[in-house]
N, C-alpha and C. Protein backbone atom coordinates (compact mmCIF):
# COMPACT_ATOMS: atom_id res chain seq x y z
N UNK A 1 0.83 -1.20 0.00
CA UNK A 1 0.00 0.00 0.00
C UNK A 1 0.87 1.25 0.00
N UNK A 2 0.70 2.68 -0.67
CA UNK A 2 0.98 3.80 -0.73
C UNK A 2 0.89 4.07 0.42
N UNK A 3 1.90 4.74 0.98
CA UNK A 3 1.95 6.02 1.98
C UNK A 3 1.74 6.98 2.08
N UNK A 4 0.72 7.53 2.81
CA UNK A 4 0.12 8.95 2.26
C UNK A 4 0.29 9.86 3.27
N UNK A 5 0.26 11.12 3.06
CA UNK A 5 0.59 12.22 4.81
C UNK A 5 -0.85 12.94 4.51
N UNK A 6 -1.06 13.59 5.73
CA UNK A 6 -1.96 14.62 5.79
C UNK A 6 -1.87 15.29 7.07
N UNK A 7 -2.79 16.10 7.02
CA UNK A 7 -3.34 17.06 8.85
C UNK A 7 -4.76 16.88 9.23
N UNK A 8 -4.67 16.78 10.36
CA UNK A 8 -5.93 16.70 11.09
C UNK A 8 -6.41 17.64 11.02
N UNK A 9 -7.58 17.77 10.48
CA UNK A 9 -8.46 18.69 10.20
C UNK A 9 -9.46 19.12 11.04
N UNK A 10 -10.33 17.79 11.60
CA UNK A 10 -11.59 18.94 12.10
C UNK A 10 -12.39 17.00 12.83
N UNK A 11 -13.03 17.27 13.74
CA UNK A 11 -13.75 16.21 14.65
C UNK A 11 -14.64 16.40 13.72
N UNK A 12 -15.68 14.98 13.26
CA UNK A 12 -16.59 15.09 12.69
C UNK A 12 -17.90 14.49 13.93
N UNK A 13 -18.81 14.68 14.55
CA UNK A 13 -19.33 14.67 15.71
C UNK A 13 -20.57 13.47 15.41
N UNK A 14 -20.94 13.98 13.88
CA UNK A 14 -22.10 13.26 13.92
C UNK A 14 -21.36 11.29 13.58
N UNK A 15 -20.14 11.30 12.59
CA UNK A 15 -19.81 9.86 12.32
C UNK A 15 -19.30 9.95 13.51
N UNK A 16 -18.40 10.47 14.44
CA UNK A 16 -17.61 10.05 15.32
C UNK A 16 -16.05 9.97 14.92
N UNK A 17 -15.87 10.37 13.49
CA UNK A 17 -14.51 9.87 13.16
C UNK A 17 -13.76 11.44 12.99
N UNK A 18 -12.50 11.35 13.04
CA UNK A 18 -11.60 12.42 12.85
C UNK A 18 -11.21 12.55 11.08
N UNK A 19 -11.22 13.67 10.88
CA UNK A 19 -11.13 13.92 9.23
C UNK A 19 -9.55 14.76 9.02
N UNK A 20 -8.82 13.85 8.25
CA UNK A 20 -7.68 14.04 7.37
C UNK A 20 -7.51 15.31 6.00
N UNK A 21 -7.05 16.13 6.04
CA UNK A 21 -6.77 17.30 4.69
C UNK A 21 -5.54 16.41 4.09
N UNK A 22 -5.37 16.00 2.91
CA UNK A 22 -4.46 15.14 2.40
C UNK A 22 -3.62 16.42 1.83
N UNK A 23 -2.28 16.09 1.99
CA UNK A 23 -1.05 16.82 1.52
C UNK A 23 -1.11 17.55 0.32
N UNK A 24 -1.47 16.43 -0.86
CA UNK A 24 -1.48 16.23 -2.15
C UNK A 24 -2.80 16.29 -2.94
N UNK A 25 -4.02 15.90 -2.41
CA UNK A 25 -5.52 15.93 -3.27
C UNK A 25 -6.40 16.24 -2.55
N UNK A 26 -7.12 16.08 -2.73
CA UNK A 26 -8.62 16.76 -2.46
C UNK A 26 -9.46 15.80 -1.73
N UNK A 27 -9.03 14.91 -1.46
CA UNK A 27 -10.16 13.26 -0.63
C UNK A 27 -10.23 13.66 0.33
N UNK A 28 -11.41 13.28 0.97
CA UNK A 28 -11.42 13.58 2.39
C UNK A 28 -11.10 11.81 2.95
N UNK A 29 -10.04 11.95 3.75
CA UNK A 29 -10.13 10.58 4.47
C UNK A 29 -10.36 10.51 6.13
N UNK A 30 -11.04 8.97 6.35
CA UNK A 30 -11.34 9.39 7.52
C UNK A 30 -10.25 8.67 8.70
N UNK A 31 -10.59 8.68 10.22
CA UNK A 31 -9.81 8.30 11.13
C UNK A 31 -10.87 8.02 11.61
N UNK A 32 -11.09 6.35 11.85
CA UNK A 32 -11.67 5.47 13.46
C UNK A 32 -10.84 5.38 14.23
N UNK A 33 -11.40 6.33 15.43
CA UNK A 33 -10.63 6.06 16.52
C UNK A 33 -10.21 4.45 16.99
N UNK A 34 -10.49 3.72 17.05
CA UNK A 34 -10.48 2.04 17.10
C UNK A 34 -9.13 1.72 16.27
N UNK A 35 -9.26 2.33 14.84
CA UNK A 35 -7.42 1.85 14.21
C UNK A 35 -6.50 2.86 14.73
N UNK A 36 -6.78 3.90 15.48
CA UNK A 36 -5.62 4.62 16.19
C UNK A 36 -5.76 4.38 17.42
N UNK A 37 -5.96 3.81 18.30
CA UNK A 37 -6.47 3.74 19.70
C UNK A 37 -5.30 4.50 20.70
N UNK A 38 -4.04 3.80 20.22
CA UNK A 38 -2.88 4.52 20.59
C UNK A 38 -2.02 5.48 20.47
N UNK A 39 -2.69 6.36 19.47
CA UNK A 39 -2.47 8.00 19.13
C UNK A 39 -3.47 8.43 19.16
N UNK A 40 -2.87 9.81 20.37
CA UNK A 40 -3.36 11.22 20.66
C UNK A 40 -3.45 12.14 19.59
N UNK A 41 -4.62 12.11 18.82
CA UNK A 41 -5.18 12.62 17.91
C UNK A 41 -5.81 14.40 18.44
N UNK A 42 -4.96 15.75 17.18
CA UNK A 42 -5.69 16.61 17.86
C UNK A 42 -5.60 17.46 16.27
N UNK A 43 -6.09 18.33 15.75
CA UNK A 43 -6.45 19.49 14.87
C UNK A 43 -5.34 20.02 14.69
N UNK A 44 -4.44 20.05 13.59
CA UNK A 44 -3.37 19.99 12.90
C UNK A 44 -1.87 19.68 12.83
N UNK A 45 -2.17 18.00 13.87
CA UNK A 45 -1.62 16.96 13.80
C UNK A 45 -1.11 16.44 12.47
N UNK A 46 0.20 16.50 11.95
CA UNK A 46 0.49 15.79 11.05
C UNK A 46 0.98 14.10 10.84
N UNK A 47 0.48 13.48 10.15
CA UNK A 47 0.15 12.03 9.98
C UNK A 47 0.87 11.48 8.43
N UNK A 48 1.37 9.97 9.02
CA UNK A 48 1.33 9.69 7.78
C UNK A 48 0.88 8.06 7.99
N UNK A 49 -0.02 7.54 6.46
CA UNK A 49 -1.23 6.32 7.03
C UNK A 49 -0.93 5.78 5.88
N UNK A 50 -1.92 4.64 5.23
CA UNK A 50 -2.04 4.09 4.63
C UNK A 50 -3.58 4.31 4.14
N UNK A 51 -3.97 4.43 3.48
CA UNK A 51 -5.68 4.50 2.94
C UNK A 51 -6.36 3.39 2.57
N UNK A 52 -7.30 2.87 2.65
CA UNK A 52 -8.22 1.56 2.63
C UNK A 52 -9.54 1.99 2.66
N UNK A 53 -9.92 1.51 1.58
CA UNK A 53 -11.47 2.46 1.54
C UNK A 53 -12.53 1.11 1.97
N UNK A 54 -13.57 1.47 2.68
CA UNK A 54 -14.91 0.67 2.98
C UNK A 54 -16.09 1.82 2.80
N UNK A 55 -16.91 0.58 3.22
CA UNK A 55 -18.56 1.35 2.85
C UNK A 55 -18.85 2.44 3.13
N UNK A 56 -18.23 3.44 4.43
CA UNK A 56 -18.51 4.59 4.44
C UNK A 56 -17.29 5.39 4.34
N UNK A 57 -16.47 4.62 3.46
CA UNK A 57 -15.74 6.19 2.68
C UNK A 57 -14.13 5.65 2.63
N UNK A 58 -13.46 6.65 2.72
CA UNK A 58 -11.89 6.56 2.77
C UNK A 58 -11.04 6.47 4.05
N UNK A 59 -10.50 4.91 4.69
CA UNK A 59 -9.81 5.20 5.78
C UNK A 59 -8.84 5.39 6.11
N UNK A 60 -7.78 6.00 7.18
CA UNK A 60 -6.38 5.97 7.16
C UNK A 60 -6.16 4.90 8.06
N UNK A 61 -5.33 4.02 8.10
CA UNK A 61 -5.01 2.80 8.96
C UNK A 61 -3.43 3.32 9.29
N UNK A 62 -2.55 3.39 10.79
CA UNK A 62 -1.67 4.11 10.95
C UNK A 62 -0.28 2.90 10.58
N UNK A 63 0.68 3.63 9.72
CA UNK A 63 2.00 3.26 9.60
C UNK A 63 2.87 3.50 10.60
N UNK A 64 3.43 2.00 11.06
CA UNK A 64 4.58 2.09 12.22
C UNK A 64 5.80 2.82 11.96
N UNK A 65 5.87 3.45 13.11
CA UNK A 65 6.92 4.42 12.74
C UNK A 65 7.57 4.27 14.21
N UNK A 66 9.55 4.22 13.76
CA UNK A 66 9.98 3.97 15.08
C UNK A 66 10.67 5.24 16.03
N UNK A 67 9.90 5.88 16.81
CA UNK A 67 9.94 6.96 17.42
C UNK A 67 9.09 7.31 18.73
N UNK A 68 9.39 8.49 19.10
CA UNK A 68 8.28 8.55 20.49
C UNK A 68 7.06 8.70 20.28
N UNK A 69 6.62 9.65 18.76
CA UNK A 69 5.59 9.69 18.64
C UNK A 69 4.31 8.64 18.60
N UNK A 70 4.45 7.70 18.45
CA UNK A 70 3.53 7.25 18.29
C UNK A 70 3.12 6.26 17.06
N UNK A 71 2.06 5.93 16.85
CA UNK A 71 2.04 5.36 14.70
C UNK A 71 1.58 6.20 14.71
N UNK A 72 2.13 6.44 13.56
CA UNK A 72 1.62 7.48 12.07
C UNK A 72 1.93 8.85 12.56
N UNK A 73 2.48 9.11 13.28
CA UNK A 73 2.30 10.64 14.06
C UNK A 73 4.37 11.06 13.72
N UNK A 74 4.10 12.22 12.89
CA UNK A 74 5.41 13.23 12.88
C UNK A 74 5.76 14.28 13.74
């Protein structure tokens, strides 16, 4: 799978999921808290994931990264 970056954009309240501004295009992708459980997710957090799309839309699933931060977290 491609490696993709983005920023945390904005809590979406009604899905529950956190929404991604991609580096490079225009997709909106999303964040279940459940595939990040272990990153502290906050509003212009930069990320870098993997994308996997299901029934309700575009997801980021987090790439291990060996550091303090966290997965997926720069």
């Amino acid at each position: 799978m491609k490696v993709a970056t983005g920023t945390v954009k904005s809590y979406d309240w009604v899905r529950g999921d956190w929404l991604i501004e991609l580096d490079d295009e225009a997709e909106e992708v999303f964040i279940n808290r459940k595939d990040w459980r272990c990153t502290a997710l906050s509003v212009g957090k930069q990320l870098r994931f993997q994308m996997v799309h299901r029934p309700k839309g575009i997801y980021a699933l987090p790439v291990r990264v060996h550091h303090r931060g966290g997965l997926g977290s720069e």
